[in-house]
C-alpha atoms as a PDB file:
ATOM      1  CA  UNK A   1      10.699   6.431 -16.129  1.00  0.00           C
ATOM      2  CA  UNK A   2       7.231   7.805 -15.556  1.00  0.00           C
ATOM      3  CA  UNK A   3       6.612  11.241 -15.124  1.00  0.00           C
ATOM      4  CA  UNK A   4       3.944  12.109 -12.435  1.00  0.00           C
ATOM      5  CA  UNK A   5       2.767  15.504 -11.582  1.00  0.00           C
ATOM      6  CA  UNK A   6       3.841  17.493  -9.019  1.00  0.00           C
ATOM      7  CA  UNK A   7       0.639  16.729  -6.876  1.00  0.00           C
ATOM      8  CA  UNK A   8       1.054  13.361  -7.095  1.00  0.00           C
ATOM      9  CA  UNK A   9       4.751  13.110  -5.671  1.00  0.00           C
ATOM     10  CA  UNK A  10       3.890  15.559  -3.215  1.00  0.00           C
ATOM     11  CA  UNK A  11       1.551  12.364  -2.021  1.00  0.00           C
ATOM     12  CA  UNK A  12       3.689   9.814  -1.907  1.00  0.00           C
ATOM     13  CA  UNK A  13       6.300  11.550   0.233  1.00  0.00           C
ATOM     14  CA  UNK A  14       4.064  12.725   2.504  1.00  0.00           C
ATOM     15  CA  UNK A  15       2.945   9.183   3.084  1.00  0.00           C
ATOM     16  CA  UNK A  16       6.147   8.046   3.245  1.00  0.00           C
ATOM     17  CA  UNK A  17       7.505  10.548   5.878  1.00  0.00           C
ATOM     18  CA  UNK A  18       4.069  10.158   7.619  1.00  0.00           C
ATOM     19  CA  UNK A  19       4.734   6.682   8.066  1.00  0.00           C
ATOM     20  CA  UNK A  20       8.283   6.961   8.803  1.00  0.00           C
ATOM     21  CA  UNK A  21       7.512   9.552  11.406  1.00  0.00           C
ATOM     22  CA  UNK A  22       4.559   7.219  12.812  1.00  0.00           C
ATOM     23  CA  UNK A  23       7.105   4.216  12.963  1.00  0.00           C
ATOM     24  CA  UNK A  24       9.464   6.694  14.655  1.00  0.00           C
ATOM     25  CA  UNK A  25       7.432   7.724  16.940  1.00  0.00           C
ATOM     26  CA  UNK A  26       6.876   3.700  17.810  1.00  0.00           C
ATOM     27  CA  UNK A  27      10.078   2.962  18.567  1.00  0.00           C
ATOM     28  CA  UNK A  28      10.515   5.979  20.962  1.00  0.00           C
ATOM     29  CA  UNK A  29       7.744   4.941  22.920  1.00  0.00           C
ATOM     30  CA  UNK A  30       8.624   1.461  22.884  1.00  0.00           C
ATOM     31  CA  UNK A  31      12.077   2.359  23.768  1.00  0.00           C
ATOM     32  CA  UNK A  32      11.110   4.597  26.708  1.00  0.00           C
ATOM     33  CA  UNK A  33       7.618   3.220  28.005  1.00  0.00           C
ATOM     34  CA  UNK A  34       7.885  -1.071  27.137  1.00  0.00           C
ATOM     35  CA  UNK A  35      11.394  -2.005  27.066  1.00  0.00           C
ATOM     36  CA  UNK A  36      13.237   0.230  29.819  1.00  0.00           C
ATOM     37  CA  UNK A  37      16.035  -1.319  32.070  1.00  0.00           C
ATOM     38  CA  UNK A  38      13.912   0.105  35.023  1.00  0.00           C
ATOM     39  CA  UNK A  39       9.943   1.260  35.526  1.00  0.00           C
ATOM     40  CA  UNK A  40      10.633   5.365  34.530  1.00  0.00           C
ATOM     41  CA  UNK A  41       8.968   6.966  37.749  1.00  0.00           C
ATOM     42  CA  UNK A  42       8.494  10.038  35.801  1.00  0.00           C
ATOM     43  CA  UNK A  43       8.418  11.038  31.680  1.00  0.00           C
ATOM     44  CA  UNK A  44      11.853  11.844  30.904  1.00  0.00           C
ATOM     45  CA  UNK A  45      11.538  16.096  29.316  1.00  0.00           C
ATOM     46  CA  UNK A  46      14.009  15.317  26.481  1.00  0.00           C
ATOM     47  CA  UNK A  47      11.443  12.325  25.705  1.00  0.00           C
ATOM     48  CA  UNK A  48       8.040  14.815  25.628  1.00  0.00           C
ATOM     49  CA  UNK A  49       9.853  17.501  24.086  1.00  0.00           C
ATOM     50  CA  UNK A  50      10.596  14.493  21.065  1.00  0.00           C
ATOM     51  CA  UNK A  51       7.303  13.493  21.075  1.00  0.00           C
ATOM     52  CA  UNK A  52       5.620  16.996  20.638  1.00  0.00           C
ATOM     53  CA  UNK A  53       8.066  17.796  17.816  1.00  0.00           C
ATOM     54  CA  UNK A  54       7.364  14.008  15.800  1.00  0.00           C
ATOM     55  CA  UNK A  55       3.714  14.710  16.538  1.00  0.00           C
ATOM     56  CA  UNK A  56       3.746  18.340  15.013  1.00  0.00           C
ATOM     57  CA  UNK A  57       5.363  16.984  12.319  1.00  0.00           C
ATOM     58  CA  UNK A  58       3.308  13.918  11.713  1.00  0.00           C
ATOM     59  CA  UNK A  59       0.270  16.295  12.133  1.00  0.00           C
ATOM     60  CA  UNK A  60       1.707  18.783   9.059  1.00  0.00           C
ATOM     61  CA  UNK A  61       2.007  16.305   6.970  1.00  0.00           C
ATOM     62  CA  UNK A  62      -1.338  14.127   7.594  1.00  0.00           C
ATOM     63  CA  UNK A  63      -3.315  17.227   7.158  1.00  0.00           C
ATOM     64  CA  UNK A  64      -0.989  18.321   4.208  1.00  0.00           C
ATOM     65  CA  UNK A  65      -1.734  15.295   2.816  1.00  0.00           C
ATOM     66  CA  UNK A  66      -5.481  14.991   2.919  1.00  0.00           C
ATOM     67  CA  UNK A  67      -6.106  18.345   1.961  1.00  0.00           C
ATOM     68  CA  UNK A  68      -3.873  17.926  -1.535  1.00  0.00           C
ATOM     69  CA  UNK A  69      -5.906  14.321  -1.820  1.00  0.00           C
ATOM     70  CA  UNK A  70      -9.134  16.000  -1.717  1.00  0.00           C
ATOM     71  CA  UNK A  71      -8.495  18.928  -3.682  1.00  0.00           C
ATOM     72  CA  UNK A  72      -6.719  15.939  -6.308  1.00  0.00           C
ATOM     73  CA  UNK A  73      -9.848  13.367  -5.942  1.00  0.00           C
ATOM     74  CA  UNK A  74      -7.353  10.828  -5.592  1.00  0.00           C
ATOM     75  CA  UNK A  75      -9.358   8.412  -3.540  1.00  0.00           C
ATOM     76  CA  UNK A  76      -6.482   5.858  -2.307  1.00  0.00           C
ATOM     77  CA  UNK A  77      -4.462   8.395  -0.593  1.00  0.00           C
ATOM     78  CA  UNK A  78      -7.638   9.862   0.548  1.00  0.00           C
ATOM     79  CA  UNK A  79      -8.250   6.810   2.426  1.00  0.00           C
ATOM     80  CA  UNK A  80      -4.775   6.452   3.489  1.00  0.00           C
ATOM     81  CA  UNK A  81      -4.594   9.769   4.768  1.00  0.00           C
ATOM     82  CA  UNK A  82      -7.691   9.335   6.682  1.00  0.00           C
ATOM     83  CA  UNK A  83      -6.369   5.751   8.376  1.00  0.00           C
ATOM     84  CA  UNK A  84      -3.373   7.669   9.229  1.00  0.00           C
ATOM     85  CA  UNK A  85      -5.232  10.436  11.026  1.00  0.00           C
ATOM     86  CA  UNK A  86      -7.062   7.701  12.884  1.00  0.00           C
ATOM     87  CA  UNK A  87      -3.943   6.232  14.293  1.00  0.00           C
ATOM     88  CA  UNK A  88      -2.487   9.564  14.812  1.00  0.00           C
ATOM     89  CA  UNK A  89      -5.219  10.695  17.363  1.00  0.00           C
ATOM     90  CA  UNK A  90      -5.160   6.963  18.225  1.00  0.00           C
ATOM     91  CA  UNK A  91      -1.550   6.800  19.740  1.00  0.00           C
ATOM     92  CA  UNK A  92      -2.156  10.101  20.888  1.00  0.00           C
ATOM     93  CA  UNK A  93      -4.884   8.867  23.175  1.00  0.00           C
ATOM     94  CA  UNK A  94      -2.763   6.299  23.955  1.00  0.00           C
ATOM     95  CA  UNK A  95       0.238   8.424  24.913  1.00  0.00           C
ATOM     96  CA  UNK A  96      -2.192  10.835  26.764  1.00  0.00           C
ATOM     97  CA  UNK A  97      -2.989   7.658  28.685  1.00  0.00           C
ATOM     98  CA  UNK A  98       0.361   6.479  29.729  1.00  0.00           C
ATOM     99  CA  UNK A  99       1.338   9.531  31.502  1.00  0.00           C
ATOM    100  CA  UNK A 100      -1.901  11.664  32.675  1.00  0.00           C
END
């Protein structure tokens, strides 16, 4: 087994949560918003209240992430962090759109 330092592992779980929160954060808004028995009339509270928490969370750990890439010079999760942050204020935008 290969030993990596701590830095490095630090970076791979944050991507991985990061996109396990992202793909989390998918399926709730598919699940409320695109595949609904019925139109919702208004955003359900217990559905914001999950989305503000996943996107706190998805926000710690993209910005966690970049700044330990930068301070690393490790250029792919640089890059990966930085896609990540796109589609993070992406589907915000998105979500901002949906419901005013």
């Amino acid at each position: 087994m290969l030993i990596r330092s701590g830095k490095i592992q630090f970076l791979f779980w944050s991507a991985f949560f990061s996109v396990f929160v992202f793909l989390w954060i998918a399926a709730v808004w598919l699940q409320i918003f695109v595949i609904p028995d019925e139109s919702p009339k208004h955003v359900p509270s217990d559905a914001v209240v999950l989305f503000f928490l996943l996107y706190g969370i998805f926000a710690l750990l993209v910005m966690g992430g970049t700044l330990v890439s930068v301070l690393v010079n490790n250029r792919f999760y640089r890059r990966f962090f930085g896609v990540m942050a796109i589609l993070m204020f992406g589907s915000m935008m998105i979500a901002k759109s949906m419901y005013g």
